[in-house]
Every structure is written in structure tokens, then in C-alpha cells.
C-alpha atoms as a PDB file:
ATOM      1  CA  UNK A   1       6.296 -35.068 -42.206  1.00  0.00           C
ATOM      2  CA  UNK A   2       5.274 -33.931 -38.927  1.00  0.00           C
ATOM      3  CA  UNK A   3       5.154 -30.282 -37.567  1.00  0.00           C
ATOM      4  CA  UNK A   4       3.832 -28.099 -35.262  1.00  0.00           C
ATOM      5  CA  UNK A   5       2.375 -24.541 -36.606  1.00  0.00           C
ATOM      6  CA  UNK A   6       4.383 -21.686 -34.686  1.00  0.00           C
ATOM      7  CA  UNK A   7       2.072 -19.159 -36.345  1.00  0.00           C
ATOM      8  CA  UNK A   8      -1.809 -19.455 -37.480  1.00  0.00           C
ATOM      9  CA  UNK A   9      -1.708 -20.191 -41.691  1.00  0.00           C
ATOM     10  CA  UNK A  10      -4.762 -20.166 -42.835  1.00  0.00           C
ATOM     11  CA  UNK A  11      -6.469 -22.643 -44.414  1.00  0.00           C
ATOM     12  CA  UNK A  12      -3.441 -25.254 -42.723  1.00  0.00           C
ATOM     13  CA  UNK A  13      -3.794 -24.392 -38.882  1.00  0.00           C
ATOM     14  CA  UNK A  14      -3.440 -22.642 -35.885  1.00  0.00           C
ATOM     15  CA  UNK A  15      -0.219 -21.892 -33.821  1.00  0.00           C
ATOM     16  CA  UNK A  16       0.278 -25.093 -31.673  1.00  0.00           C
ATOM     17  CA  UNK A  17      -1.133 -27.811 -33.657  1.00  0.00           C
ATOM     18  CA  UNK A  18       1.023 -30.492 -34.278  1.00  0.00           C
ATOM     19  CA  UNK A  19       0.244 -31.620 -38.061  1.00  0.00           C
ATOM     20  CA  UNK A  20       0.891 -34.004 -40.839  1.00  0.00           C
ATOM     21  CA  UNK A  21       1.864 -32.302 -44.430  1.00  0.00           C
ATOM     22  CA  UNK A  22       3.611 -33.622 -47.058  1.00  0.00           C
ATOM     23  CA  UNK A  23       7.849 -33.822 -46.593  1.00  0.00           C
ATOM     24  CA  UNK A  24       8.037 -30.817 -49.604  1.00  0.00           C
ATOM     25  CA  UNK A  25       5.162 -28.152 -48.085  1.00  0.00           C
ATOM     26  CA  UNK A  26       7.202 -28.608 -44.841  1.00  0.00           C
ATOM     27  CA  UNK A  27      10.498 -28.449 -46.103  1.00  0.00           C
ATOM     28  CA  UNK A  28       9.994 -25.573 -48.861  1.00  0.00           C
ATOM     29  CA  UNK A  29       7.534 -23.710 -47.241  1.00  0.00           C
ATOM     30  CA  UNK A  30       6.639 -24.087 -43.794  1.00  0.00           C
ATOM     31  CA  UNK A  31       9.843 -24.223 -41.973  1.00  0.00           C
ATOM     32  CA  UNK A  32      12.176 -21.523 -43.768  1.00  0.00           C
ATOM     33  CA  UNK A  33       9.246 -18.640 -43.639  1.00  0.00           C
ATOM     34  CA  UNK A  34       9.482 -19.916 -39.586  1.00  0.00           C
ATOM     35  CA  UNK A  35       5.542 -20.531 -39.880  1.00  0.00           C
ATOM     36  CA  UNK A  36       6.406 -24.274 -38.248  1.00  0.00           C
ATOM     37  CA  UNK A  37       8.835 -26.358 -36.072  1.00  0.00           C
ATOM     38  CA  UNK A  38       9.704 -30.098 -37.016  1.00  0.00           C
ATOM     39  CA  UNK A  39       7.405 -32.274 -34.596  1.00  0.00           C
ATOM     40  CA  UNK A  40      10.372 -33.830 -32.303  1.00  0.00           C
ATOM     41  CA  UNK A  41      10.039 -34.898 -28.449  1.00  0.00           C
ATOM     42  CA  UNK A  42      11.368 -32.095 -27.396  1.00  0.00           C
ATOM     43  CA  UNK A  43       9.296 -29.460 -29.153  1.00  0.00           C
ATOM     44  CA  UNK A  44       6.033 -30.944 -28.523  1.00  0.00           C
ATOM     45  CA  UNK A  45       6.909 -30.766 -24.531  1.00  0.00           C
ATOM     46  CA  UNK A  46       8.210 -27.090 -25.031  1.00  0.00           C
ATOM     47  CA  UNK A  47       4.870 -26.360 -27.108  1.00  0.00           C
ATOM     48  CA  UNK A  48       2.802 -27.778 -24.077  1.00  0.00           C
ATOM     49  CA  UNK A  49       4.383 -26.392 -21.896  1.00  0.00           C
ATOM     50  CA  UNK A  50       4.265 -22.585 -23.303  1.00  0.00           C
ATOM     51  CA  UNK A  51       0.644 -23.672 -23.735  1.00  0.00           C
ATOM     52  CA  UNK A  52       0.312 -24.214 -19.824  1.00  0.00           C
ATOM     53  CA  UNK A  53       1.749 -21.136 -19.133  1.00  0.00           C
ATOM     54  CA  UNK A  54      -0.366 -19.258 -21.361  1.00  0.00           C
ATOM     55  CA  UNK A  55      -3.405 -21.045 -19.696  1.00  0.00           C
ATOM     56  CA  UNK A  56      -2.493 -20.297 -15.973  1.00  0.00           C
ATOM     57  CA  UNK A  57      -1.984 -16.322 -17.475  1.00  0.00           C
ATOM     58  CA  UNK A  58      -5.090 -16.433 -18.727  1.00  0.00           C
ATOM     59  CA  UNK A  59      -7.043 -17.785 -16.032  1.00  0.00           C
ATOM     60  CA  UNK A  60      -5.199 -15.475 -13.304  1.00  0.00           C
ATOM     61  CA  UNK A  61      -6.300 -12.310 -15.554  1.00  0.00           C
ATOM     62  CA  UNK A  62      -9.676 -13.677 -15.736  1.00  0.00           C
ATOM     63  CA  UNK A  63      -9.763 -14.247 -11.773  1.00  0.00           C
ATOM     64  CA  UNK A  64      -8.424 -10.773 -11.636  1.00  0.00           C
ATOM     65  CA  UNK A  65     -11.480  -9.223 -13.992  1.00  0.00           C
ATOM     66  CA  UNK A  66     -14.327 -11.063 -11.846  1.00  0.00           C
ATOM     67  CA  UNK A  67     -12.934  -9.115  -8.908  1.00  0.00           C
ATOM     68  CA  UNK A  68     -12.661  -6.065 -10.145  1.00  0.00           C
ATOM     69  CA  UNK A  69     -16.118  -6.646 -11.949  1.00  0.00           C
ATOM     70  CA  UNK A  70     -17.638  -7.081  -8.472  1.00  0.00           C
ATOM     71  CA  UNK A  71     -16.282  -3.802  -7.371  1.00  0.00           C
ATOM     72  CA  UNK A  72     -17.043  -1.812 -10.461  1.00  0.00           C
ATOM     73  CA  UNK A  73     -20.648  -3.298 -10.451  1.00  0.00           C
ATOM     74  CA  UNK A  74     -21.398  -2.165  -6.561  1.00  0.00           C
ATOM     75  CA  UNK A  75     -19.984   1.616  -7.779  1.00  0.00           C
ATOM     76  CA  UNK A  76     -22.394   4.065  -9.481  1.00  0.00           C
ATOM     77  CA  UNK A  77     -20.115   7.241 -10.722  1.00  0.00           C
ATOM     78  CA  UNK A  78     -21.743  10.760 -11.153  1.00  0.00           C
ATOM     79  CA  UNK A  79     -20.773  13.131 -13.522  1.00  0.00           C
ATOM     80  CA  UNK A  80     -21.933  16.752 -13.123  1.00  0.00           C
ATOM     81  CA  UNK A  81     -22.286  18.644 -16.507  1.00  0.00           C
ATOM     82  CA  UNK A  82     -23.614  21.756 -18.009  1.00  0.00           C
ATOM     83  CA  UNK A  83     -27.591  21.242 -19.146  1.00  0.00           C
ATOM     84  CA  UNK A  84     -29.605  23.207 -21.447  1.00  0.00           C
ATOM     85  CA  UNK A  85     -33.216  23.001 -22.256  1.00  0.00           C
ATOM     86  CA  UNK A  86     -34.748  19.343 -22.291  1.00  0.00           C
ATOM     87  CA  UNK A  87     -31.753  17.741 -20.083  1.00  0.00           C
ATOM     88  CA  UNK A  88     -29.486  18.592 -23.435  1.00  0.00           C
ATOM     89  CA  UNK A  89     -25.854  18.751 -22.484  1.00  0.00           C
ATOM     90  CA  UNK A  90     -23.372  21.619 -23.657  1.00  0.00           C
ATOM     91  CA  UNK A  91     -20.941  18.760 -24.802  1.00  0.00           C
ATOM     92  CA  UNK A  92     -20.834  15.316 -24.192  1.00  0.00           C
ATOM     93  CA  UNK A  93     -19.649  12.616 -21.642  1.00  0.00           C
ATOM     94  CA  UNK A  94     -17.173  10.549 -23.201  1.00  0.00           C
ATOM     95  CA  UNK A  95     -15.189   7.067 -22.262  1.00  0.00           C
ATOM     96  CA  UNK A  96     -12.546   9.661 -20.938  1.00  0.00           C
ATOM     97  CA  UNK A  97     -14.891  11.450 -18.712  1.00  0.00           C
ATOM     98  CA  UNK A  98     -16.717   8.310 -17.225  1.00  0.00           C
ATOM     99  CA  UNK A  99     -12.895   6.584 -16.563  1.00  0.00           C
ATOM    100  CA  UNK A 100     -12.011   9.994 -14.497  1.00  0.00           C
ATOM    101  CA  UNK A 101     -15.640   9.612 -12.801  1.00  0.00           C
ATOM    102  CA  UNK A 102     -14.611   6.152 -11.742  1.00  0.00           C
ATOM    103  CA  UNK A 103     -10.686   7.011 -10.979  1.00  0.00           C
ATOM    104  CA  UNK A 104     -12.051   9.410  -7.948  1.00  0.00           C
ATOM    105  CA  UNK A 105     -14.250   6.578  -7.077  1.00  0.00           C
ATOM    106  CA  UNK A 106     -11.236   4.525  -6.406  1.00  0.00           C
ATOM    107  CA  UNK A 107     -10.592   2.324  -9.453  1.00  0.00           C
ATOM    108  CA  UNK A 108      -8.643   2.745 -11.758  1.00  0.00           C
ATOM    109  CA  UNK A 109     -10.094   1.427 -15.330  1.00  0.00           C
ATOM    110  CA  UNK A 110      -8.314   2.386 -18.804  1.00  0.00           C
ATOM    111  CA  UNK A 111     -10.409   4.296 -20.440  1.00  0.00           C
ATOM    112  CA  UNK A 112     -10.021   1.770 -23.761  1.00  0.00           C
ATOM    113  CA  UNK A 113     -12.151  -1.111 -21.926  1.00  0.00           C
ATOM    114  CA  UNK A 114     -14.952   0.922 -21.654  1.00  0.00           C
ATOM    115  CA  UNK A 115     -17.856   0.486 -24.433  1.00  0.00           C
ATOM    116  CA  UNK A 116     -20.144   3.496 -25.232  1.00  0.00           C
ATOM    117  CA  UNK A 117     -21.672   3.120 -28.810  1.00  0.00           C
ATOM    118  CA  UNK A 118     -21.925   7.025 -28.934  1.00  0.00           C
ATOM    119  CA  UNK A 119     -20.844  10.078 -26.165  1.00  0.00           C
ATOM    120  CA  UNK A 120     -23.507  10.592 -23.815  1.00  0.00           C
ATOM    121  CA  UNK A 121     -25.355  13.788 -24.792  1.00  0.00           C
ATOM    122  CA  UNK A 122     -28.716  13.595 -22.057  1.00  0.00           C
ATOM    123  CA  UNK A 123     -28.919  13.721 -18.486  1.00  0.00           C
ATOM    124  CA  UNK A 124     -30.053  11.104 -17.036  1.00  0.00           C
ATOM    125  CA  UNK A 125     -28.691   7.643 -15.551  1.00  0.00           C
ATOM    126  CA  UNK A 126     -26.773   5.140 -18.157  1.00  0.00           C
ATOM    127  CA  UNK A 127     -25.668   1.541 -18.029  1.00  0.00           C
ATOM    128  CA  UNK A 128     -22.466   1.151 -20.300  1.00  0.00           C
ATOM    129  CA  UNK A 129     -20.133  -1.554 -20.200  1.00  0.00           C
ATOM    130  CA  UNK A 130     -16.863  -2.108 -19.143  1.00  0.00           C
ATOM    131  CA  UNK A 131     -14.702  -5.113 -20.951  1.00  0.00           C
ATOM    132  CA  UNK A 132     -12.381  -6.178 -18.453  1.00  0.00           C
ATOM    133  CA  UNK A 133     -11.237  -9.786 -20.210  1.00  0.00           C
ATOM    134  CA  UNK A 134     -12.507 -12.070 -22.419  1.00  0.00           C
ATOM    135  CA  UNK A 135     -16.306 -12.842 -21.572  1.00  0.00           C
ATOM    136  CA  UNK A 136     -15.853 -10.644 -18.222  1.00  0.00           C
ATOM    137  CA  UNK A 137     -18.284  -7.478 -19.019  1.00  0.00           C
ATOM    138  CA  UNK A 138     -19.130  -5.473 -15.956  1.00  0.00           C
ATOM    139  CA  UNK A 139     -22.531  -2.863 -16.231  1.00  0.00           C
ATOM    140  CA  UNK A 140     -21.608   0.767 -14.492  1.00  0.00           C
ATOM    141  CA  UNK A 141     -24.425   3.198 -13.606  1.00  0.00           C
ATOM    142  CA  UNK A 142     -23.375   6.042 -14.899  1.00  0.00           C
ATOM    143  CA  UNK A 143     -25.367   9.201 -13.310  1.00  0.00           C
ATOM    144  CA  UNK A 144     -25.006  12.491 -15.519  1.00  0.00           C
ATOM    145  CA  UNK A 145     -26.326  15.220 -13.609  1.00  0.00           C
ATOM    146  CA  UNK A 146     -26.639  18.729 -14.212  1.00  0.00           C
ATOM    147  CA  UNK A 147     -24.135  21.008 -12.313  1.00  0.00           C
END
């Protein structure tokens, strides 16, 4: 019997794969938990076709991430902060704080893209990532400066 996978199964397939499994494991199993569509004409083309659309998505969000990457790469934020002996902060800069920094600089990033492994406790000037799609990482200089 032929079928195409609506959902990843493991250890069968991944959503969109059109497959050939026996008439009972597609019958029994497959179909009635809705994990798979009987293979016809007509749902192959509508499987394609959702598979187009999702492309063309995809690749417009991508196009949209190199842009912005261009313009966050070009901007280097400053954020003013209370200092103690040896450049130590009172606090911490956090994916909040460098998301405001680059908000007044004009663009607008939410603040979930941005990758810091821990808060920034130093002064000093920082690289940290922003991940704005799927392999689109832009670097930020991040200046924290004592006020």
C-alpha cells in the first residue's frame, strides 16, 4: 500500500514522504491515528505543492535575515552600567538589556534570538550572537561601559 507520512513516525519516516508499507500497518495503524494519507494523484500534487509553499516561506525569511544581518553587523550598541573595582559590574547585562541597546539603535530584534552563554558581568566590548534563521547568525559588538 502506498502512503504519504502527514506527521514524522519514527523509525517509518518523515512528514511528506510518500512510502510503501504493508496494506495492514497502513490500514490499522497509520491512517486512523491520521499519521498518513493514502498515496492518490491528488494528494501527492497537494503534498508538493504545500511543500513549495513552505520552500518559497522559507527562503523569503532567510532573504529577510541576511538583510537584517547586514544591518545588525554594521551597528555596535553601548550599554552604560554601574562599575565597581576591576571593571566588575553592580548587576549584569542580559539578552533583555542588549535587545533595548539595539531597539534605540533602530532595530528591533526579540530578545529570544539573541545567544549569550552567561549575563555579561565585565566591562569591556563583547561579540554575542544573534540567530536570526536557520544558518543566518549575525556577530553584535556589544560595548558595556561604565556610566
Amino acid at each position: 500500500m502506498k502512503i504519504i507520512l502527514s506527521q514524522d513516525v519514527e523509525q517509518v519516516g518523515k512528514a511528506g514522504t510518500v512510502l510503501e508499507v504493508a496494506d495492514g500497518f497502513g490500514r490499522n495503524y497509520l491512517i486512523p491515528r491520521g499519521l498518513a494519507l493514502p498515496a492518490t494523484a491528488r494528494s501527492i500534487n497537494q503534498i508538493e505543492h504545500q511543500k513549495r509553499i513552505v520552500a518559497d516561506k522559507i527562503a523569503k525569511t532567510r532573504q529577510d535575515a541576511e538583510g537584517l544581518k547586514g544591518r545588525l553587523e554594521d551597528v555596535a550598541c553601548k550599554i552604560a552600567r554601574e562599575a565597581g573595582e576591576e571593571d566588575k559590574l553592580f548587576g549584569s547585562v542580559t539578552i533583555r538589556d542588549i535587545a533595548d541597546a539595539l531597539a534605540e539603535e533602530g532595530i528591533v530584534v526579540d530578545h529570544k534570538k539573541i545567544v549569550l552563554d552567561s549575563p555579561i558581568k565585565h566591562l569591556g566590548v563583547y561579540t554575542v550572537d544573534v540567530k536570526l534563521a536557520a544558518e543566518v547568525v549575525a556577530k553584535v559588538k556589544v560595548w558595556v561601559v561604565a556610566k
